[in-house]
N, C-alpha and C. Protein backbone atom coordinates (compact mmCIF):
# COMPACT_ATOMS: atom_id res chain seq x y z
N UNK A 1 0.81 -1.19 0.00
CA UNK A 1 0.00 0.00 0.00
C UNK A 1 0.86 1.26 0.00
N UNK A 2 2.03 1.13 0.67
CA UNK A 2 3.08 2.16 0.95
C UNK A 2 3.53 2.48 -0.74
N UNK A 3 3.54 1.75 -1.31
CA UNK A 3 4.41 1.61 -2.77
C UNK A 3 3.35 2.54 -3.53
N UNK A 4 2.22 1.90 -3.39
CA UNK A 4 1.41 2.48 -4.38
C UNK A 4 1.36 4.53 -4.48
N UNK A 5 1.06 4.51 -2.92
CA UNK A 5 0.72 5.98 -2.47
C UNK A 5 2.00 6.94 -2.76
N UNK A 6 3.07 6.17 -2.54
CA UNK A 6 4.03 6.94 -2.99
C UNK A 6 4.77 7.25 -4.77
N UNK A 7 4.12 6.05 -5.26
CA UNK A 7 3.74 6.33 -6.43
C UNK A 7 2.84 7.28 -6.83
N UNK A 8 2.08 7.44 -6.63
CA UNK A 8 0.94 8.03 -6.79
C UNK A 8 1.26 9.64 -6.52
N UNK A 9 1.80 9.53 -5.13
CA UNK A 9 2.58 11.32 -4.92
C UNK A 9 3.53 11.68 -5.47
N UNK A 10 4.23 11.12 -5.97
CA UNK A 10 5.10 11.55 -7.03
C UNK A 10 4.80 11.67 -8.27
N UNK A 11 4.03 11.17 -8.97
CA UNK A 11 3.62 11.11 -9.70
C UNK A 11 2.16 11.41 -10.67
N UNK A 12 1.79 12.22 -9.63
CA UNK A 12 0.02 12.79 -9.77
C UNK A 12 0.20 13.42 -10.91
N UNK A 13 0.75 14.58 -11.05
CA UNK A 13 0.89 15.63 -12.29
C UNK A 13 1.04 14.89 -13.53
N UNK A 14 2.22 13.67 -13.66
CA UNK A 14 1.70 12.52 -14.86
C UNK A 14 0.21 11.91 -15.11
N UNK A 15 0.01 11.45 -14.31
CA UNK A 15 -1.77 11.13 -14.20
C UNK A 15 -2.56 11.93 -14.44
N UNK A 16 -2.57 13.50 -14.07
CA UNK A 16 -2.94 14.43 -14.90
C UNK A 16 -2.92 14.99 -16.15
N UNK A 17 -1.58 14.69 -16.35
CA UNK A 17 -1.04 14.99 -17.68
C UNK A 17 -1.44 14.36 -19.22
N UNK A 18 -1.68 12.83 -18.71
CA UNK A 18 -2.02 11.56 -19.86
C UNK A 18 -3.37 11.53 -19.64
N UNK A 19 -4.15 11.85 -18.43
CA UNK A 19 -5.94 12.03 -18.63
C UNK A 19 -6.39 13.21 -19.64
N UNK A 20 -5.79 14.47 -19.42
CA UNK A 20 -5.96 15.44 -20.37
C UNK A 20 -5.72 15.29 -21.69
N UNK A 21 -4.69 14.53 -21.73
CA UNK A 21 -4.19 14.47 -23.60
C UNK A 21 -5.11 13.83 -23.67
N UNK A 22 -5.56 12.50 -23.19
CA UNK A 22 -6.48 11.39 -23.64
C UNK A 22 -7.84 12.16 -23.72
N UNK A 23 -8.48 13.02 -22.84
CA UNK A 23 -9.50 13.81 -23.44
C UNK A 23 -9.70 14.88 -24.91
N UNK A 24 -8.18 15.37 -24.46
CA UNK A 24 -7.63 16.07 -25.99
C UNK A 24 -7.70 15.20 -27.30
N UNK A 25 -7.58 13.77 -27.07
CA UNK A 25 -7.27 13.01 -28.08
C UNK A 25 -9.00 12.49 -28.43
N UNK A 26 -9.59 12.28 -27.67
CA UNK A 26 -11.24 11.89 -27.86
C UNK A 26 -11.74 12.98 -28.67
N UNK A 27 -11.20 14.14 -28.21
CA UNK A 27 -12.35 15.06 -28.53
C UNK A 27 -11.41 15.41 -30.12
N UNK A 28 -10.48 15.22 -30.29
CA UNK A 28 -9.95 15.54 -31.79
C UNK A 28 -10.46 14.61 -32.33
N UNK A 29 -10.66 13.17 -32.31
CA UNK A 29 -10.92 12.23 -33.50
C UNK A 29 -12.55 12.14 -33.18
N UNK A 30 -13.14 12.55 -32.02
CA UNK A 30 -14.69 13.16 -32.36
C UNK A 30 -15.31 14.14 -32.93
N UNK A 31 -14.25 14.86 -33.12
CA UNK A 31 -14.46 16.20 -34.25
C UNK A 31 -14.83 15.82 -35.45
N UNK A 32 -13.51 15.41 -35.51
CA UNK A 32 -13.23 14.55 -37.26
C UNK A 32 -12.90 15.64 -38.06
N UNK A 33 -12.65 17.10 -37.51
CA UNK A 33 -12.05 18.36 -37.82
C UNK A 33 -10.21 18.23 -37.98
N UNK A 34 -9.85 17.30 -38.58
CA UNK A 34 -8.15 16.79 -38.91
C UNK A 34 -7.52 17.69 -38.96
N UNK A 35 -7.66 18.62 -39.99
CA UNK A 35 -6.54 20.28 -40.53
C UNK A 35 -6.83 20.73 -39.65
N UNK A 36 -8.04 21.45 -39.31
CA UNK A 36 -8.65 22.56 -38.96
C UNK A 36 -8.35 22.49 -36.59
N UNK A 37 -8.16 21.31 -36.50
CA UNK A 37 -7.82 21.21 -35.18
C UNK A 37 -6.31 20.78 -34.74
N UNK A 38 -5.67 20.97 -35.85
CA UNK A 38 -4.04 20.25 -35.60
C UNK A 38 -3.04 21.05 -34.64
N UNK A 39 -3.50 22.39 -34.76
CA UNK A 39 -2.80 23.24 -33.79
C UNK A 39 -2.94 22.71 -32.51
N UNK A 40 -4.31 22.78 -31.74
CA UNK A 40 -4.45 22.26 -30.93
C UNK A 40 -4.08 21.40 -30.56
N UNK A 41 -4.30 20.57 -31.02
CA UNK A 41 -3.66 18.89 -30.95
C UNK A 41 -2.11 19.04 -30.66
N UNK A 42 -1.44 19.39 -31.20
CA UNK A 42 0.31 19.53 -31.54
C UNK A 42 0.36 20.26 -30.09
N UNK A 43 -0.43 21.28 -29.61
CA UNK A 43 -0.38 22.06 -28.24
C UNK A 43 -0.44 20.64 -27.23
N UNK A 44 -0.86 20.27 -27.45
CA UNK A 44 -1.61 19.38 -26.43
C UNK A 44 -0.58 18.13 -26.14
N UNK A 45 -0.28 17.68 -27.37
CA UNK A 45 1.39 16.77 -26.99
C UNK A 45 2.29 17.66 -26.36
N UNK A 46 2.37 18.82 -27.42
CA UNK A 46 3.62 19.06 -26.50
C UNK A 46 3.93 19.53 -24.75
N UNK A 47 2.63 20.01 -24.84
CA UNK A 47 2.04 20.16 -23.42
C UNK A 47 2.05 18.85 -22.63
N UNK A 48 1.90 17.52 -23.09
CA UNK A 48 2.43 16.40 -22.21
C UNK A 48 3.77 16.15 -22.26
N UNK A 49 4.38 16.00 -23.47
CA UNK A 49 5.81 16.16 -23.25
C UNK A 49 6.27 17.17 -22.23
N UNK A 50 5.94 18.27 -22.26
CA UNK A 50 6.40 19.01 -21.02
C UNK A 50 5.98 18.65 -19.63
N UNK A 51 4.94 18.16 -19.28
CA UNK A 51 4.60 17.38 -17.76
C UNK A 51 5.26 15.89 -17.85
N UNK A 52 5.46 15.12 -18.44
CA UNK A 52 6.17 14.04 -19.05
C UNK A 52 7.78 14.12 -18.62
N UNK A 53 8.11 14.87 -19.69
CA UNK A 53 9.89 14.75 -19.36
C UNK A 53 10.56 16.28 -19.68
N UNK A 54 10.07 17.02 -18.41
CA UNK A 54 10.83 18.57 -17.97
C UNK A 54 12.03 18.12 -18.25
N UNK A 55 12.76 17.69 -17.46
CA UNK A 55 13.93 17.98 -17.44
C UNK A 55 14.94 18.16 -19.19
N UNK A 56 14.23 17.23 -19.78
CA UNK A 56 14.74 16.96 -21.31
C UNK A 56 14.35 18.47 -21.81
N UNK A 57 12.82 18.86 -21.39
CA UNK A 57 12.81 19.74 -22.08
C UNK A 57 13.37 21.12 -21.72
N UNK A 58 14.11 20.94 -20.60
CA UNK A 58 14.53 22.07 -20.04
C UNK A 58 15.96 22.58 -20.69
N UNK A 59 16.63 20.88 -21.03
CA UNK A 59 18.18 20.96 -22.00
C UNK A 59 17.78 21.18 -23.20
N UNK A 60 16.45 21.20 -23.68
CA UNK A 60 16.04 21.33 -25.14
C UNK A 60 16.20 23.42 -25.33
N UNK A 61 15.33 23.65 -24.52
CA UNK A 61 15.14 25.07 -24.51
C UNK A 61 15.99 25.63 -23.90
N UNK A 62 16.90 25.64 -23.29
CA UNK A 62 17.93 26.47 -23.22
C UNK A 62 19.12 27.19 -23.73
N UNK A 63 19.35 28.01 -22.96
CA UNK A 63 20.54 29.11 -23.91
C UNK A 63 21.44 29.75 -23.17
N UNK A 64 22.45 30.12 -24.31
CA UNK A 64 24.02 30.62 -23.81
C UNK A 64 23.51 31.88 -23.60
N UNK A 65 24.06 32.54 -22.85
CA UNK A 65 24.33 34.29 -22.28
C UNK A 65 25.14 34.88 -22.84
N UNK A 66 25.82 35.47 -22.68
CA UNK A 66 26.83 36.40 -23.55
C UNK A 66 27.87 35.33 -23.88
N UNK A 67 28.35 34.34 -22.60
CA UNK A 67 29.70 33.80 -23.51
C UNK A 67 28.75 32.32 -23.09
N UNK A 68 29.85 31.43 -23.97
CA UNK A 68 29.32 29.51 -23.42
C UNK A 68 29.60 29.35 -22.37
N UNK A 69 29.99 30.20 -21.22
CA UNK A 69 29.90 29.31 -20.09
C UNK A 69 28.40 29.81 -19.05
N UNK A 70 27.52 30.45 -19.67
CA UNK A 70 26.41 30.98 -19.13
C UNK A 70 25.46 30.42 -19.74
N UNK A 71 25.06 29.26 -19.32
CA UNK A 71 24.05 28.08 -19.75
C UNK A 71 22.86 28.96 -18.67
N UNK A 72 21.76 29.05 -19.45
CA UNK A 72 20.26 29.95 -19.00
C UNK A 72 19.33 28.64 -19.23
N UNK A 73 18.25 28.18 -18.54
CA UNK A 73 17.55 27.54 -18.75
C UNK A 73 16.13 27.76 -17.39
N UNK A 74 15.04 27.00 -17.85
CA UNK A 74 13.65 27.67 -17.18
C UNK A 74 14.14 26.20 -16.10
N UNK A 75 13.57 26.55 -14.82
CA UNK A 75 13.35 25.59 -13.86
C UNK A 75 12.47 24.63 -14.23
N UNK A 76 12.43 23.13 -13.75
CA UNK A 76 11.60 22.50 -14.41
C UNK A 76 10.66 22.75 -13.68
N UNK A 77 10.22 23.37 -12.80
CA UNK A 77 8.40 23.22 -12.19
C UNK A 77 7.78 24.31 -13.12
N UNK A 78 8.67 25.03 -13.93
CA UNK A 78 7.96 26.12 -14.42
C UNK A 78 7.58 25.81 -15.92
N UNK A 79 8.32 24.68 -16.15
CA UNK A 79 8.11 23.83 -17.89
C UNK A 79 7.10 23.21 -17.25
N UNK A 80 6.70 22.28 -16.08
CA UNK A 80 5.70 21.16 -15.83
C UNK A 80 4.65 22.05 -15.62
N UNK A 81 4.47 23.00 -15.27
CA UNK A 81 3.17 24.30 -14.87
C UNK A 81 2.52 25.20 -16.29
N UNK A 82 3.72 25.23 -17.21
CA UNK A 82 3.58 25.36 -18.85
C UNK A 82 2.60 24.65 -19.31
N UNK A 83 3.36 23.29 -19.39
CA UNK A 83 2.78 22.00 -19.89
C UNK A 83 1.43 21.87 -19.77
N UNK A 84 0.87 21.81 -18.06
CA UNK A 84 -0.42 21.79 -17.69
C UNK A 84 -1.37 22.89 -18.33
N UNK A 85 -0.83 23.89 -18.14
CA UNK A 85 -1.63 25.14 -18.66
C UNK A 85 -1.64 24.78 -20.41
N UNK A 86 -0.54 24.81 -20.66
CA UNK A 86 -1.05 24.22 -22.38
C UNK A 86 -1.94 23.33 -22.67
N UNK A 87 -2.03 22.12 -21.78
CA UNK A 87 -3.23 21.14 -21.78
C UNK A 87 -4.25 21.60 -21.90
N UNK A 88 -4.58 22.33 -20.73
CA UNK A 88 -5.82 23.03 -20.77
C UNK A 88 -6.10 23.92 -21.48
N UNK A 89 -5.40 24.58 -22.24
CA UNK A 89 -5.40 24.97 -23.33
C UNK A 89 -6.37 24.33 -24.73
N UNK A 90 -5.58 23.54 -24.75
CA UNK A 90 -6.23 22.65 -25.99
C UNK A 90 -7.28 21.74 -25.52
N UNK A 91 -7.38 21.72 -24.26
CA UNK A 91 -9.02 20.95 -24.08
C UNK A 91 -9.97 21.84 -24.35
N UNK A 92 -9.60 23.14 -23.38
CA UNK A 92 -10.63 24.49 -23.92
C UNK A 92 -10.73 24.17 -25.34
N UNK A 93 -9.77 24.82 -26.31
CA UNK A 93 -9.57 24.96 -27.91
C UNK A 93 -10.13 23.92 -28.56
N UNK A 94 -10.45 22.89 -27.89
CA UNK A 94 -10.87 21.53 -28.86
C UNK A 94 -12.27 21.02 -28.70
């Protein structure tokens, strides 16, 4: 029981993350609107990729400062808080 719950607390914001796309994903192929809803859709992955795997996306989006040794990059709670908000994004949008 210990295993589970602590799964579970670590890991809620994923469980959030793959329920939303999966609503995102119902409601795109219930459209049947393909072109016309792809933005959304493309929001909506990448918005799980970002609750999914911050950290990757944190080495993805980052940048040098004036010289290469000034590596700039967003904290990951602030890519995983992105992510979510983009979700909801495209559930609204869809």
């Amino acid at each position: 029981m210990e295993y589970w719950y602590a799964t579970l607390k670590r890991y809620w914001l994923h469980f959030i993350a793959i329920g939303l796309l999966a609503i995102c994903l119902r409601r795109y192929v219930a459209l049947a609107q393909w072109e016309e809803k792809l933005p959304e859709m493309a929001v909506a992955v990448f918005g799980c990729v970002c609750v999914l795997a911050s950290d990757e996306v944190v080495d993805w989006t980052g940048s040098y400062g004036l010289t290469r040794n000034q590596w700039r990059s967003y904290p990951t709670w602030f890519v995983r808080n992105t992510g979510i908000c983009l979700l909801l994004y495209a559930v609204w949008g869809l």
